[in-house]
C-alpha atoms as a PDB file:
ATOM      1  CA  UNK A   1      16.888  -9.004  11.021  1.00  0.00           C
ATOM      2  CA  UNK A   2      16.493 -12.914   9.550  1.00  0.00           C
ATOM      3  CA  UNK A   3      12.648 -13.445  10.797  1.00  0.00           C
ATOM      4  CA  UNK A   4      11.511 -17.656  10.720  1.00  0.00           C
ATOM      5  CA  UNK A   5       7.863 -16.710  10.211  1.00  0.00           C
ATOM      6  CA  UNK A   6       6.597 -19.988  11.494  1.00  0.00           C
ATOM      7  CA  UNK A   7       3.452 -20.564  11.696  1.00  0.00           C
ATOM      8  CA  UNK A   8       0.123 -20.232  14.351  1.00  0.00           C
ATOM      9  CA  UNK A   9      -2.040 -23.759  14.120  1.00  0.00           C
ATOM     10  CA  UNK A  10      -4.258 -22.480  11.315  1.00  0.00           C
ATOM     11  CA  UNK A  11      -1.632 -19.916   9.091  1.00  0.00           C
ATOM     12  CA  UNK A  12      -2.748 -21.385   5.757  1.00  0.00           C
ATOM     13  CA  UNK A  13      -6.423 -19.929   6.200  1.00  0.00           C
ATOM     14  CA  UNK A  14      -5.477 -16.564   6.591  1.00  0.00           C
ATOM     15  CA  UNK A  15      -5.195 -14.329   3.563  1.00  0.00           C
ATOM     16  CA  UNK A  16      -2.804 -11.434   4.112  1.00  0.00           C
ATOM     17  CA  UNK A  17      -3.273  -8.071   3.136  1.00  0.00           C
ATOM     18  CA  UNK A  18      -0.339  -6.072   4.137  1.00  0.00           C
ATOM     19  CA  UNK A  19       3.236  -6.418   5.870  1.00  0.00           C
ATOM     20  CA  UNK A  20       5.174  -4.056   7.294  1.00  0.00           C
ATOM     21  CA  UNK A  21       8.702  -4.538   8.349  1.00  0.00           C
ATOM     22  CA  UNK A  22      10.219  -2.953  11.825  1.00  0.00           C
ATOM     23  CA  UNK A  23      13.997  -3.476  13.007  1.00  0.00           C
ATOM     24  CA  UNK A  24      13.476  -6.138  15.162  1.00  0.00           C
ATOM     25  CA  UNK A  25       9.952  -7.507  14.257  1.00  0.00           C
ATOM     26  CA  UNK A  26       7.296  -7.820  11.588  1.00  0.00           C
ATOM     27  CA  UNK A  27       3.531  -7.032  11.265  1.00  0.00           C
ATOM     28  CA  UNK A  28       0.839  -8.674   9.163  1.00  0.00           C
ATOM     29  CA  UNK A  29      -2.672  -8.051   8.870  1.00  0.00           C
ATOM     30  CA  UNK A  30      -4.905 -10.758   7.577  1.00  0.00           C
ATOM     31  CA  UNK A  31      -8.405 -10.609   6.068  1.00  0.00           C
ATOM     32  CA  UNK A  32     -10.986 -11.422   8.766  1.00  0.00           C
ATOM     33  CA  UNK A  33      -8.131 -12.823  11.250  1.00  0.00           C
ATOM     34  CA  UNK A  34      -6.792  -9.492  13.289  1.00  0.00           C
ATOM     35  CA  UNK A  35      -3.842  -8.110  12.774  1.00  0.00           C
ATOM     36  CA  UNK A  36      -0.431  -9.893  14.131  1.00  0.00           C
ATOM     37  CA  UNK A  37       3.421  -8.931  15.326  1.00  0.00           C
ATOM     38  CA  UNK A  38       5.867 -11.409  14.634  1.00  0.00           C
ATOM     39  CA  UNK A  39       9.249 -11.423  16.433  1.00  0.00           C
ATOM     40  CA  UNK A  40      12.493 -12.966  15.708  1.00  0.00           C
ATOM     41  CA  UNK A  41      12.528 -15.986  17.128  1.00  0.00           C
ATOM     42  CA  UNK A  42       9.061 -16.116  14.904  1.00  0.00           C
ATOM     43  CA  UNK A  43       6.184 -15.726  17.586  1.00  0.00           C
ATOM     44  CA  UNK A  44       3.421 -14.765  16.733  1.00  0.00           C
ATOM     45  CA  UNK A  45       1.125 -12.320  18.761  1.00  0.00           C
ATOM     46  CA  UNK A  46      -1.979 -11.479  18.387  1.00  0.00           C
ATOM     47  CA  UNK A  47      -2.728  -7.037  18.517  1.00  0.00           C
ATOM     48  CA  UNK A  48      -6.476  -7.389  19.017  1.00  0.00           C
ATOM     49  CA  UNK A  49      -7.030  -5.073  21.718  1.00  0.00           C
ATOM     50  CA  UNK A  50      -9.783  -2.549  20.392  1.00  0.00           C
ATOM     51  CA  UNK A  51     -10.107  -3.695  16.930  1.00  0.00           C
ATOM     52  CA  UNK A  52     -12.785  -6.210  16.032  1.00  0.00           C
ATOM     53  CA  UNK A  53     -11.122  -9.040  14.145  1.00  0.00           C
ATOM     54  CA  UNK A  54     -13.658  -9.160  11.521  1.00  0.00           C
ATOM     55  CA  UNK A  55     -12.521  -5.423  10.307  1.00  0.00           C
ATOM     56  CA  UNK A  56     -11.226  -5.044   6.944  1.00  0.00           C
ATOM     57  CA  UNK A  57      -7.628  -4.387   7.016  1.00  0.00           C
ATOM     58  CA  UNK A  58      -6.218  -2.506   3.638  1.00  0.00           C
ATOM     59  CA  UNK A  59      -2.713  -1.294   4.323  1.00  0.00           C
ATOM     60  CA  UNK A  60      -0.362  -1.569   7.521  1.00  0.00           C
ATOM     61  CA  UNK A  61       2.067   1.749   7.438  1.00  0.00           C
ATOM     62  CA  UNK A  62       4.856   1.655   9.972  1.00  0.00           C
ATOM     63  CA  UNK A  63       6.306   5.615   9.908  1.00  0.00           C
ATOM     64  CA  UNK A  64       8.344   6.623  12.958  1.00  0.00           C
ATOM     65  CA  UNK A  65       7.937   3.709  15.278  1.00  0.00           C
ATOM     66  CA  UNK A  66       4.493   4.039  14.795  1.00  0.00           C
ATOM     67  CA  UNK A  67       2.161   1.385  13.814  1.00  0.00           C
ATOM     68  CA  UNK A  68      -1.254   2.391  11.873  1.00  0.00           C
ATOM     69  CA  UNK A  69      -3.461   0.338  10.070  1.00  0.00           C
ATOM     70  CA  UNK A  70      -6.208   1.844   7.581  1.00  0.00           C
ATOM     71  CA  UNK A  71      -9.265  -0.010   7.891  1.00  0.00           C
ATOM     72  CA  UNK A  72     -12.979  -0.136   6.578  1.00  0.00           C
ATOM     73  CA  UNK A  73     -14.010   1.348   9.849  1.00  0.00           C
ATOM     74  CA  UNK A  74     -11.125   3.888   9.889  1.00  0.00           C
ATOM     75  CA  UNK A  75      -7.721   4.768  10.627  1.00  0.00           C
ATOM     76  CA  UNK A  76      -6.063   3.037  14.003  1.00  0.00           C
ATOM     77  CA  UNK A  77      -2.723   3.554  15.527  1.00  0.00           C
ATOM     78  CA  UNK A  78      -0.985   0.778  17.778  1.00  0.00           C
ATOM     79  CA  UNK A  79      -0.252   2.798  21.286  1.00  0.00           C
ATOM     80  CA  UNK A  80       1.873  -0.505  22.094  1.00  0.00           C
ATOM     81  CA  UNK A  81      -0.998  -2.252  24.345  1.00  0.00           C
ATOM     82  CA  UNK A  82      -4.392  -1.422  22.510  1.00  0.00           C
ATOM     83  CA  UNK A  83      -5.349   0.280  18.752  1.00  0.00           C
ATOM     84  CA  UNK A  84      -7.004   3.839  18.990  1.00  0.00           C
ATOM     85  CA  UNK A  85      -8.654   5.501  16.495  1.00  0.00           C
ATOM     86  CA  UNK A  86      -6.952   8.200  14.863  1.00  0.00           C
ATOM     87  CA  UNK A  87      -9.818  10.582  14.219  1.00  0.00           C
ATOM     88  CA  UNK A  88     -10.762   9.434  10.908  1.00  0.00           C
ATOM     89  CA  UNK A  89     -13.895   6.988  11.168  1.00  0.00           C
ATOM     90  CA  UNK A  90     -14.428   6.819   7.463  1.00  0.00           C
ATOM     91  CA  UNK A  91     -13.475   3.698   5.644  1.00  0.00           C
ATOM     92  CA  UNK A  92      -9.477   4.515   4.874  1.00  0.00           C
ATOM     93  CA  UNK A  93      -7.166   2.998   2.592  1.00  0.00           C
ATOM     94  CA  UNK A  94      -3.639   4.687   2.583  1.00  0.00           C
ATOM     95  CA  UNK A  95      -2.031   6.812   5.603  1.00  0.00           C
ATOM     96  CA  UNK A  96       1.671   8.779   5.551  1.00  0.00           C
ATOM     97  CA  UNK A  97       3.422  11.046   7.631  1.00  0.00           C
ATOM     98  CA  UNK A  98       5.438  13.189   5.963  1.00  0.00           C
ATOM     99  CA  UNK A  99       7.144  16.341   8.004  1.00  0.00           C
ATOM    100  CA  UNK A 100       4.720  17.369  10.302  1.00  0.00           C
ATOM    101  CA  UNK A 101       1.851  16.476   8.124  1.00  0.00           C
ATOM    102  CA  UNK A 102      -0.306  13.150   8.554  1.00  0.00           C
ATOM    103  CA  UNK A 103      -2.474  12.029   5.110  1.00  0.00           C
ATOM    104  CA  UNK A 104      -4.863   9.592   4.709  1.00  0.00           C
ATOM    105  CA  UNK A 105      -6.379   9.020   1.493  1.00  0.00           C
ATOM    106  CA  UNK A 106     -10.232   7.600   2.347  1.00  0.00           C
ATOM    107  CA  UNK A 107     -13.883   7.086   0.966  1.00  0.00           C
ATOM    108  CA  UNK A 108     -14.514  10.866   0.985  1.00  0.00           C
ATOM    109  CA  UNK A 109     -11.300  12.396  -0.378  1.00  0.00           C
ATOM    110  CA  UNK A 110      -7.859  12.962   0.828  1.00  0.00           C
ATOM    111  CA  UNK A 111      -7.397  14.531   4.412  1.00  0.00           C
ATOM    112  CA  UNK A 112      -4.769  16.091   6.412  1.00  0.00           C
ATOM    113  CA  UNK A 113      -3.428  16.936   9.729  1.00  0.00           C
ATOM    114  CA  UNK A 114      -0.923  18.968  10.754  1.00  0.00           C
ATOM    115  CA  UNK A 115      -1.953  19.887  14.497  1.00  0.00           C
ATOM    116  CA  UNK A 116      -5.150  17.743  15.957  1.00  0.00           C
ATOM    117  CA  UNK A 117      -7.972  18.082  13.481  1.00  0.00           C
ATOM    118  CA  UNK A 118      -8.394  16.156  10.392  1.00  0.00           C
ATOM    119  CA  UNK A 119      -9.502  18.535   7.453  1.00  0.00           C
ATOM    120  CA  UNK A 120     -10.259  17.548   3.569  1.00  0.00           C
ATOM    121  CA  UNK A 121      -7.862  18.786   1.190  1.00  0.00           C
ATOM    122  CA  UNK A 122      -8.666  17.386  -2.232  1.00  0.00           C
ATOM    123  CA  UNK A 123     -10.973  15.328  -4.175  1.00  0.00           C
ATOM    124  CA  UNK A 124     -13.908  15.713  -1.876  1.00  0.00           C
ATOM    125  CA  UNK A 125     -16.635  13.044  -3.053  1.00  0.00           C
ATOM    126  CA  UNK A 126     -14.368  10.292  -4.607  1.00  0.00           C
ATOM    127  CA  UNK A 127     -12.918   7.437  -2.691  1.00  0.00           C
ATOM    128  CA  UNK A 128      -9.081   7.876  -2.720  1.00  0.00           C
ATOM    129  CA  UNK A 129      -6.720   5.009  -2.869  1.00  0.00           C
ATOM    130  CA  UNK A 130      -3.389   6.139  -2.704  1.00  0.00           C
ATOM    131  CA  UNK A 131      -1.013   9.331  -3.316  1.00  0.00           C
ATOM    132  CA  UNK A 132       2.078  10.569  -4.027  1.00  0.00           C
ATOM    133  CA  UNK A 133       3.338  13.713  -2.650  1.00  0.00           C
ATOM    134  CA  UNK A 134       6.283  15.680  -4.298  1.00  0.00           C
ATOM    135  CA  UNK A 135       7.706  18.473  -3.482  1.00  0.00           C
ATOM    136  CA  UNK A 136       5.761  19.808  -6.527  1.00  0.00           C
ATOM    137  CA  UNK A 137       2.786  17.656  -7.280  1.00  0.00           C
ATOM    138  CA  UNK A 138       0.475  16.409  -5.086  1.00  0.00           C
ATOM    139  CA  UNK A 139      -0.847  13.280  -7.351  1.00  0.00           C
ATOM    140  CA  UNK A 140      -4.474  11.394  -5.975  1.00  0.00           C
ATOM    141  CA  UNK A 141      -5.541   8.090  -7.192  1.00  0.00           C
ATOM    142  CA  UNK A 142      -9.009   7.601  -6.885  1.00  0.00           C
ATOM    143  CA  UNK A 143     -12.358   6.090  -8.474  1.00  0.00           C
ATOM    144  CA  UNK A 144     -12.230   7.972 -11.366  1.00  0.00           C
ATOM    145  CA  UNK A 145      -8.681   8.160 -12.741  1.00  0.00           C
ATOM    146  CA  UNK A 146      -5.715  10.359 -11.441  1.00  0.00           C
ATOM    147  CA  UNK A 147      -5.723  13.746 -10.039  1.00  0.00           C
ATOM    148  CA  UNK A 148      -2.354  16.064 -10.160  1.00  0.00           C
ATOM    149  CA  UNK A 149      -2.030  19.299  -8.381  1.00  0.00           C
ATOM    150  CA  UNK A 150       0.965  21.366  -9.030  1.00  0.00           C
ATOM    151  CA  UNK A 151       1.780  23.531  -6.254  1.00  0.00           C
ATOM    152  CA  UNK A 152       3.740  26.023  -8.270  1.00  0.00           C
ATOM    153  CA  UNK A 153       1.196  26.594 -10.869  1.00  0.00           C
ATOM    154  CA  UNK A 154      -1.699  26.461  -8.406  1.00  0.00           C
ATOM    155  CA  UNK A 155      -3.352  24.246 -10.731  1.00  0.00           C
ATOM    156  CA  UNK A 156      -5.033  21.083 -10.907  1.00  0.00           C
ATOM    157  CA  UNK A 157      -4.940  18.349 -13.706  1.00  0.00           C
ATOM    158  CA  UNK A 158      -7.474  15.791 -13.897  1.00  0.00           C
ATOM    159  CA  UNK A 159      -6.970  12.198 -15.698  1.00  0.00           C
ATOM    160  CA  UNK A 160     -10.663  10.563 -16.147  1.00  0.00           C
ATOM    161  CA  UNK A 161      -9.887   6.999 -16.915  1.00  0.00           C
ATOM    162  CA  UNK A 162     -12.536   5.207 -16.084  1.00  0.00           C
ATOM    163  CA  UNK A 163     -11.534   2.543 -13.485  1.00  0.00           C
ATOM    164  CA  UNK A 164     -11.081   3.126  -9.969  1.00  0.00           C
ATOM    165  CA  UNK A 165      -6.667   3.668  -9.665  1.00  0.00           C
ATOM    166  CA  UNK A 166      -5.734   1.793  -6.773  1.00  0.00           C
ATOM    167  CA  UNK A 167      -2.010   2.399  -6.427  1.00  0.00           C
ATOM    168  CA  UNK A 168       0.888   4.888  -7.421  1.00  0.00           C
ATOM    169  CA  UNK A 169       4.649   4.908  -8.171  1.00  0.00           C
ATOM    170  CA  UNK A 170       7.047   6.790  -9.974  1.00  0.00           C
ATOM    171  CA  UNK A 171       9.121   4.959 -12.553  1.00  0.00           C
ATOM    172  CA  UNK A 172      12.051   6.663 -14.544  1.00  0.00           C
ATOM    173  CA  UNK A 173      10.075   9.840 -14.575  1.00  0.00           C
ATOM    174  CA  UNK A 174       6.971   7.129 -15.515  1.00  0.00           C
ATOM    175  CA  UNK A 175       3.718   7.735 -13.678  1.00  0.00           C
ATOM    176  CA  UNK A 176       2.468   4.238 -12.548  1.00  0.00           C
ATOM    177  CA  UNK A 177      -0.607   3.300 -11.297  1.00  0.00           C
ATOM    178  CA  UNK A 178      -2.612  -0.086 -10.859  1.00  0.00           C
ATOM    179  CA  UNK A 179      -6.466  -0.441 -11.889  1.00  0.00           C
ATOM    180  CA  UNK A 180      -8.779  -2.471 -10.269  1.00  0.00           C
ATOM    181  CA  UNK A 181      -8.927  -4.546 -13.241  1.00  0.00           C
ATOM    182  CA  UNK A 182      -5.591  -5.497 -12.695  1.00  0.00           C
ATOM    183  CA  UNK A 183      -3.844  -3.573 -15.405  1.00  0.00           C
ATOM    184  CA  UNK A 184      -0.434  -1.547 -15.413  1.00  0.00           C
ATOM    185  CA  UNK A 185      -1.643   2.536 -15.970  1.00  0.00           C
ATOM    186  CA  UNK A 186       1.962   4.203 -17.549  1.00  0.00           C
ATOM    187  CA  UNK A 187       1.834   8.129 -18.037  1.00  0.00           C
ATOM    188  CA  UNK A 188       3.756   8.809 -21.370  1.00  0.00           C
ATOM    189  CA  UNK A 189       4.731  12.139 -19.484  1.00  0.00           C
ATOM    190  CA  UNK A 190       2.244  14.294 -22.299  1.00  0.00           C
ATOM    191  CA  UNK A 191      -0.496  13.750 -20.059  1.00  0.00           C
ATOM    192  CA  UNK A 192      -2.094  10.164 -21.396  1.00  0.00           C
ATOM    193  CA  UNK A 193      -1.774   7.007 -20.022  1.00  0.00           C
ATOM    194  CA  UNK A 194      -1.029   3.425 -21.759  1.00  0.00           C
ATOM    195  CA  UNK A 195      -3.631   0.773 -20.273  1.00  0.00           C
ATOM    196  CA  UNK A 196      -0.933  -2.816 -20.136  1.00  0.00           C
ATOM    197  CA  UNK A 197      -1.849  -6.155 -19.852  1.00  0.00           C
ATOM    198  CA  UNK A 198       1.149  -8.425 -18.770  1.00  0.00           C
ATOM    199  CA  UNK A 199      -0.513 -11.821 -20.194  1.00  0.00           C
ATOM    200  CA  UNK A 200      -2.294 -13.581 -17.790  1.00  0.00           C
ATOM    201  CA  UNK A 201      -1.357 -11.840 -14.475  1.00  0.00           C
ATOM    202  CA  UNK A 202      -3.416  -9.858 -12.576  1.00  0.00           C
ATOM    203  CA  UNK A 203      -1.918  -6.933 -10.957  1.00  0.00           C
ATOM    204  CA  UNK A 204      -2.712  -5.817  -7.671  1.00  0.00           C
ATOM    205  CA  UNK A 205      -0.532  -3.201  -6.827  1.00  0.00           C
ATOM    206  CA  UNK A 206       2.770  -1.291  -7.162  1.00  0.00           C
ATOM    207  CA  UNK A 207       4.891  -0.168  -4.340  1.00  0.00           C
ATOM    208  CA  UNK A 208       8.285   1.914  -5.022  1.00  0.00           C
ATOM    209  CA  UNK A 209      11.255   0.512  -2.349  1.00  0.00           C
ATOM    210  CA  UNK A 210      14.023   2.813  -3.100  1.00  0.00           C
ATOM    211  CA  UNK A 211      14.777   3.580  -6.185  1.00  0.00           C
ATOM    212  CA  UNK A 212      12.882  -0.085  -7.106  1.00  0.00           C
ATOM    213  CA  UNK A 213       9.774  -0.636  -8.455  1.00  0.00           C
ATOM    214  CA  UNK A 214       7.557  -3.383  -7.234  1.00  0.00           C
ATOM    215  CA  UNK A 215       4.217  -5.416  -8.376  1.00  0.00           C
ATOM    216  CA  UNK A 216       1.955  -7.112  -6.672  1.00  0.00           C
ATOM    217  CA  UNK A 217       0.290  -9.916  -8.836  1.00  0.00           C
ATOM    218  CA  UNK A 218      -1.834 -13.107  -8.667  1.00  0.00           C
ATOM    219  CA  UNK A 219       0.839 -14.977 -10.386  1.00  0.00           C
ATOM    220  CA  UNK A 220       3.564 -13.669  -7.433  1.00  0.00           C
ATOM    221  CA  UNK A 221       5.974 -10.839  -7.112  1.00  0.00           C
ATOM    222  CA  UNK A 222       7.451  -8.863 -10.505  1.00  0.00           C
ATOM    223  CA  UNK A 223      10.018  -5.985 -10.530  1.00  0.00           C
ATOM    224  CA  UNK A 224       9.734  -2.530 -13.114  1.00  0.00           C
ATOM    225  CA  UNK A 225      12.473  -2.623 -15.739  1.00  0.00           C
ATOM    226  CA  UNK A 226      13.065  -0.139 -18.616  1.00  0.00           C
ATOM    227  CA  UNK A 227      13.981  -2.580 -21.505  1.00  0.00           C
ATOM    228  CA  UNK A 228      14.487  -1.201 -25.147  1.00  0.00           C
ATOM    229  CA  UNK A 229      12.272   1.995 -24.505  1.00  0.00           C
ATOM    230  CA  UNK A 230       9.503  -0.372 -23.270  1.00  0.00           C
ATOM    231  CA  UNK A 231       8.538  -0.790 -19.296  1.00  0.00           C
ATOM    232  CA  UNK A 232       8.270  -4.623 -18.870  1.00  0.00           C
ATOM    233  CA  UNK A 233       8.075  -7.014 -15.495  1.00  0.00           C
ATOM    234  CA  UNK A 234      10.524  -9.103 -13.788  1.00  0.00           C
ATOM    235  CA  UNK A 235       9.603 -12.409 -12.220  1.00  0.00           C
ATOM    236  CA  UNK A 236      11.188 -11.935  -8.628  1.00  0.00           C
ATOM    237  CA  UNK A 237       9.147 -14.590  -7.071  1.00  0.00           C
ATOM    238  CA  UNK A 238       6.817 -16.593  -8.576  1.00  0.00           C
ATOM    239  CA  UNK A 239       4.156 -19.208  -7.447  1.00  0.00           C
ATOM    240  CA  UNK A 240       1.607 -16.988  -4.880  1.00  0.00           C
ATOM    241  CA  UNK A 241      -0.617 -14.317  -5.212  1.00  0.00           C
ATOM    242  CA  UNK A 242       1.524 -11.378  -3.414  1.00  0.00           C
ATOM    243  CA  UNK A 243      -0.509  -9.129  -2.096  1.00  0.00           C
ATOM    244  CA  UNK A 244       2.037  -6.292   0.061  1.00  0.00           C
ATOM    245  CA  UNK A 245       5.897  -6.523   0.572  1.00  0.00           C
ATOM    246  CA  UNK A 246       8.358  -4.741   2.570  1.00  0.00           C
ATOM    247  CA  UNK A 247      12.135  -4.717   3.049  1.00  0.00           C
ATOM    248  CA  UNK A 248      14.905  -4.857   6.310  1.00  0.00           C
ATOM    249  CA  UNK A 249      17.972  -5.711   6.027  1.00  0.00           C
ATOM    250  CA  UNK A 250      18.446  -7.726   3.031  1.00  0.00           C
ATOM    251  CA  UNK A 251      15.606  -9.351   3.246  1.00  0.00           C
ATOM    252  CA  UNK A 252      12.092  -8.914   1.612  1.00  0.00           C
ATOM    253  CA  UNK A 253       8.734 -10.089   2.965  1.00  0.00           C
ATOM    254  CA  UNK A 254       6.007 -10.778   1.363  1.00  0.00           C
ATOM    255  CA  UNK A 255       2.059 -10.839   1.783  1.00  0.00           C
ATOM    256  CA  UNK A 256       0.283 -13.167   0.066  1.00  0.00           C
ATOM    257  CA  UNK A 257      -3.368 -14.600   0.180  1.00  0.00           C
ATOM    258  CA  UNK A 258      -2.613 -18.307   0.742  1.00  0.00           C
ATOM    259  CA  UNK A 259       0.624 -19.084   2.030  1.00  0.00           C
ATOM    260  CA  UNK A 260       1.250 -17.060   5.158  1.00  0.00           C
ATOM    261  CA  UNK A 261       4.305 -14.565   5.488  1.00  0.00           C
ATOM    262  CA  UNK A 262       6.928 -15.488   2.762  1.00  0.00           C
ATOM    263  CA  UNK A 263      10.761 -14.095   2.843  1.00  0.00           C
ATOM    264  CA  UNK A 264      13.858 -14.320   1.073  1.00  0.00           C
ATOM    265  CA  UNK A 265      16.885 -12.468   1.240  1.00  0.00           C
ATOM    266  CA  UNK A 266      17.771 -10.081  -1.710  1.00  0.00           C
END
């Protein structure tokens, strides 16, 4: 799929959050502006039906044809006409459906559902960000730090760091998370975590796309690489604060806060 994103009348106001890439079509959520499906001959249409545009948007997951979006005032799911609230009502930030098992990490802890009711499952009065879950671990970001549970052992491991972890991914055995100071969190596998500033950028976020590593920065988009023992970044694309990407078909698209919907092919 080769998607023109052109663009509505007033594209370069709209700061987007997240983008999520389907087999025939794209969807973007902007700050303040709705959320929006773009098609291949690069429409775009509006998916406003039962969510106020003025709702914070903070990740679009697309997971079996289905559209959700986790939002300040909850977690929504796109029925293909209108948005309907998935049972959580708390302000959400990450959603995945993995098996038979929905999770969405949210102000009050992580929560899962594996028939029709919602029920918390781990880290009860923290806001959660995002997870990882292994066959394994179970690993929470929160507001804290990091939180590992290792389903063998029965055990949990807490990481205190003191800044609120806003993003997860597993890099050559590496833990890595994002702070919301915009620094690069690397586990050293003993348990401790290295605290990185790349120079000036600031990081938003890192998102694993196969066996890739992606980040998110003010300064544009950066790839993981293991260089002489050291984890170091990778201009990909370079000009934009990116804030989400996603991949189809040899192409990548980008979120970013001031110029629209970018892509490229890789």
């Amino acid at each position: 799929m080769q998607i023109e994103t052109s663009k509505p009348w007033n594209w370069l106001l709209f700061p987007f959050s997240s983008v999520k890439a389907g087999p025939d079509c794209l969807f973007a959520a902007s700050v303040g502006h709705g959320i929006y499906q773009i098609d291949a001959e690069g429409s775009w249409e509006k998916l406003s039906s039962g969510l106020d545009d003025k709702t914070s948007v903070n990740r679009l997951q697309l997971q079996h044809d289905l559209l959700h979006a986790c939002t300040g005032s909850g977690l929504y799911e796109w029925n293909g006409e209108a948005w309907e609230n998935d049972g959580i009502s708390i302000p959400c930030y990450q959603y995945r459906k993995i098996g038979g098992t929905s999770y969405a990490a949210t102000e009050y802890g992580l929560w899962s559902k594996s028939g029709s009711k919602w029920e918390q499952i781990a880290c009860e009065e923290k806001k959660v960000y995002d997870f990882i879950n292994l066959p394994q671990y179970l690993i929470i970001a929160h507001e804290s730090g990091i939180s590992l549970y290792d389903r063998f052992m029965d055990d949990w491991a807490h990481f205190e760091l003191e800044t609120h972890v806003t993003s997860l991914a597993v890099f050559r055995g590496h833990l890595i998370g994002t702070s919301d100071k915009g620094e690069l969190l690397i586990g050293d596998k003993k348990g401790r975590f290295d605290r990185i500033r790349f120079g000036k950028p600031f990081i938003f976020s890192v998102l694993a796309k196969g066996n890739d590593v992606y980040v998110c920065t003010d300064r544009g988009l950066f790839q993981l690489a293991y260089i002489c023992n050291q984890v170091t970044l990778l201009s990909i694309k370079l000009g934009c604060p990116v804030t989400d990407i996603d991949m189809q078909g040899g192409s990548l698209y980008m979120a970013t806060l001031f110029e629209g919907i970018q892509t490229f092919n890789i």
